[in-house]
Every structure is written in structure tokens, then in C-alpha cells.
C-alpha atoms as a PDB file:
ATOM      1  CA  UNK A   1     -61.143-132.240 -95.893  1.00  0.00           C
ATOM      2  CA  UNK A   2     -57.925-133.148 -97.009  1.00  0.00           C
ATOM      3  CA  UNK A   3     -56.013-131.372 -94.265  1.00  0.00           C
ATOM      4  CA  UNK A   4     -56.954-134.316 -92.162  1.00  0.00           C
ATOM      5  CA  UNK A   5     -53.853-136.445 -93.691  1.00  0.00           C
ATOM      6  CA  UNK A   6     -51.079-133.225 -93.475  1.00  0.00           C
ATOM      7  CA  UNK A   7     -48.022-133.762 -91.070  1.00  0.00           C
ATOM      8  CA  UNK A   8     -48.119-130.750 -88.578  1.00  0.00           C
ATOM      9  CA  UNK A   9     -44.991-128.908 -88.708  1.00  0.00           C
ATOM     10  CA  UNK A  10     -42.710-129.900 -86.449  1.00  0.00           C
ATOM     11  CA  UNK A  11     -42.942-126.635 -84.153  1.00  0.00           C
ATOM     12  CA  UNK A  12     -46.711-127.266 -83.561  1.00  0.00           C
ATOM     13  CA  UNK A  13     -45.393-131.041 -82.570  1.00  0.00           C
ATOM     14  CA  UNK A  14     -43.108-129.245 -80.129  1.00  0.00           C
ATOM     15  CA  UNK A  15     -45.481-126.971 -78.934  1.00  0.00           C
ATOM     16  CA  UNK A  16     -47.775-129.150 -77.960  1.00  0.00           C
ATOM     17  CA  UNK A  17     -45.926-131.496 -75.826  1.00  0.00           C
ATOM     18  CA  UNK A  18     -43.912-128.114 -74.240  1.00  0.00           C
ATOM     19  CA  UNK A  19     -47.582-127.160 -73.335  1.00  0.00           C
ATOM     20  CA  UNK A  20     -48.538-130.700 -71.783  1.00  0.00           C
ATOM     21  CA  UNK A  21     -45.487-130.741 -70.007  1.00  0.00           C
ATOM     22  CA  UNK A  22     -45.839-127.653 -68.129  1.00  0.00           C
ATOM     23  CA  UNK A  23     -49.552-128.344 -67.492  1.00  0.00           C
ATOM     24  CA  UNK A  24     -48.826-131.974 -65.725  1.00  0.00           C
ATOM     25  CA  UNK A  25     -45.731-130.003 -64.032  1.00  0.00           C
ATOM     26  CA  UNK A  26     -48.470-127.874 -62.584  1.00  0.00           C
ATOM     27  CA  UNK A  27     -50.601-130.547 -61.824  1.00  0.00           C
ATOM     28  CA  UNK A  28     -47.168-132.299 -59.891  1.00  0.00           C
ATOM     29  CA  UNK A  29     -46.162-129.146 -58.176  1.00  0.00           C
ATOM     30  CA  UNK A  30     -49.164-129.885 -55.688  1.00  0.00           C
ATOM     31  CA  UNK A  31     -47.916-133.222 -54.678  1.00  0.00           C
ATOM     32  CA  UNK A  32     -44.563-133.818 -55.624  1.00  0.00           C
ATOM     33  CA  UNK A  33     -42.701-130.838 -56.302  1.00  0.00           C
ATOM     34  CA  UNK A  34     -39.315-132.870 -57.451  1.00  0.00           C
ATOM     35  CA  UNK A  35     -41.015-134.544 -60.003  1.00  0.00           C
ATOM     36  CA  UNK A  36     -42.470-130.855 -60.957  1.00  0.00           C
ATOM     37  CA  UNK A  37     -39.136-129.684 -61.435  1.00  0.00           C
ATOM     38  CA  UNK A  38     -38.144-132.599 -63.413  1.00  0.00           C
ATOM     39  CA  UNK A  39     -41.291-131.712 -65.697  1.00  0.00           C
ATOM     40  CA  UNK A  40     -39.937-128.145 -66.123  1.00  0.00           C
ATOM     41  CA  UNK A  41     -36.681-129.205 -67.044  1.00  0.00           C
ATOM     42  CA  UNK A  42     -37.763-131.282 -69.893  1.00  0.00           C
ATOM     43  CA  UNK A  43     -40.407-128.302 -70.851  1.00  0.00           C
ATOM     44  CA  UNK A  44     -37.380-125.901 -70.893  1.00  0.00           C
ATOM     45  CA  UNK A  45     -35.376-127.824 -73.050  1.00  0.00           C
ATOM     46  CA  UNK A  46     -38.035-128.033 -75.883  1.00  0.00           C
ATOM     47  CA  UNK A  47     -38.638-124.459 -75.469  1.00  0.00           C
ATOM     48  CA  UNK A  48     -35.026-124.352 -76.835  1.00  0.00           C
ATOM     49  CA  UNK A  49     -35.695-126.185 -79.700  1.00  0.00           C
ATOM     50  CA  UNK A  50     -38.996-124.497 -80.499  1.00  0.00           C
ATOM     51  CA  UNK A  51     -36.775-121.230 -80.604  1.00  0.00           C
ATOM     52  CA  UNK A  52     -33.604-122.474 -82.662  1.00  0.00           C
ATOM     53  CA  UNK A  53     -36.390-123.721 -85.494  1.00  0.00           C
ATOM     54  CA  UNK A  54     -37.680-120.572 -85.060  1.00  0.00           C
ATOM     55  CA  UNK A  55     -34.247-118.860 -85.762  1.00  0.00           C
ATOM     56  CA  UNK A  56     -33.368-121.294 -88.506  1.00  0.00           C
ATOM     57  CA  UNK A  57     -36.790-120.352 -89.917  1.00  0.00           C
ATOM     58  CA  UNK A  58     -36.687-116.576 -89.519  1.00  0.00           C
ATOM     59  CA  UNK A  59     -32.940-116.720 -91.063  1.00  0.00           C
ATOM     60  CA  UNK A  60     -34.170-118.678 -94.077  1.00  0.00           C
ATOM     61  CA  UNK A  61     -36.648-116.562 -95.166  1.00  0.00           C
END
């Protein structure tokens, strides 16, 4: 009951807007493919932040 006030950590944050991104760049690829790209781009670089916390994580522990 009270989980409904925690702050999601922010790789689940990052994960979830690296998923929407790739599923509207898949939704853009059928009609305009540089704006698809564009949408990749951005997905790739929070895939790169997702893994550095993921390093800083596995390091700290």
C-alpha cells in the first residue's frame, strides 16, 4: 500500500523511456524513417546510461 508513494530507481526511469523510445521509433520507421533514426539515437544514448549505473552499481557492491 505504501509502495504507491516510493521514487522508482532511476534505472527503471531510464528503462522505461529507452523502451518508449524504441517503440514510437518503430512506429516512425513506417512513415518517416529520418525521424526513426533520430528516435534510435536518443534510445541509444540512454541505453548508455542505463549501463554505466549499472557498472557503478555492480562496482559498488
Amino acid at each position: 500500500m505504501f509502495n504507491l508513494f516510493k521514487k522508482k530507481p532511476k534505472i527503471m526511469k531510464l528503462d522505461a523511456q529507452y523502451r518508449k523510445l524504441l517503440a514510437e521509433a518503430h512506429k516512425l520507421s513506417k512513415i518517416n524513417r529520418k525521424a526513426s533514426d533520430s528516435k534510435v539515437v536518443e534510445a541509444n544514448e540512454i541505453l548508455k546510461q542505463i549501463e554505466s549505473l549499472q557498472m557503478q552499481n555492480k562496482h559498488s557492491v
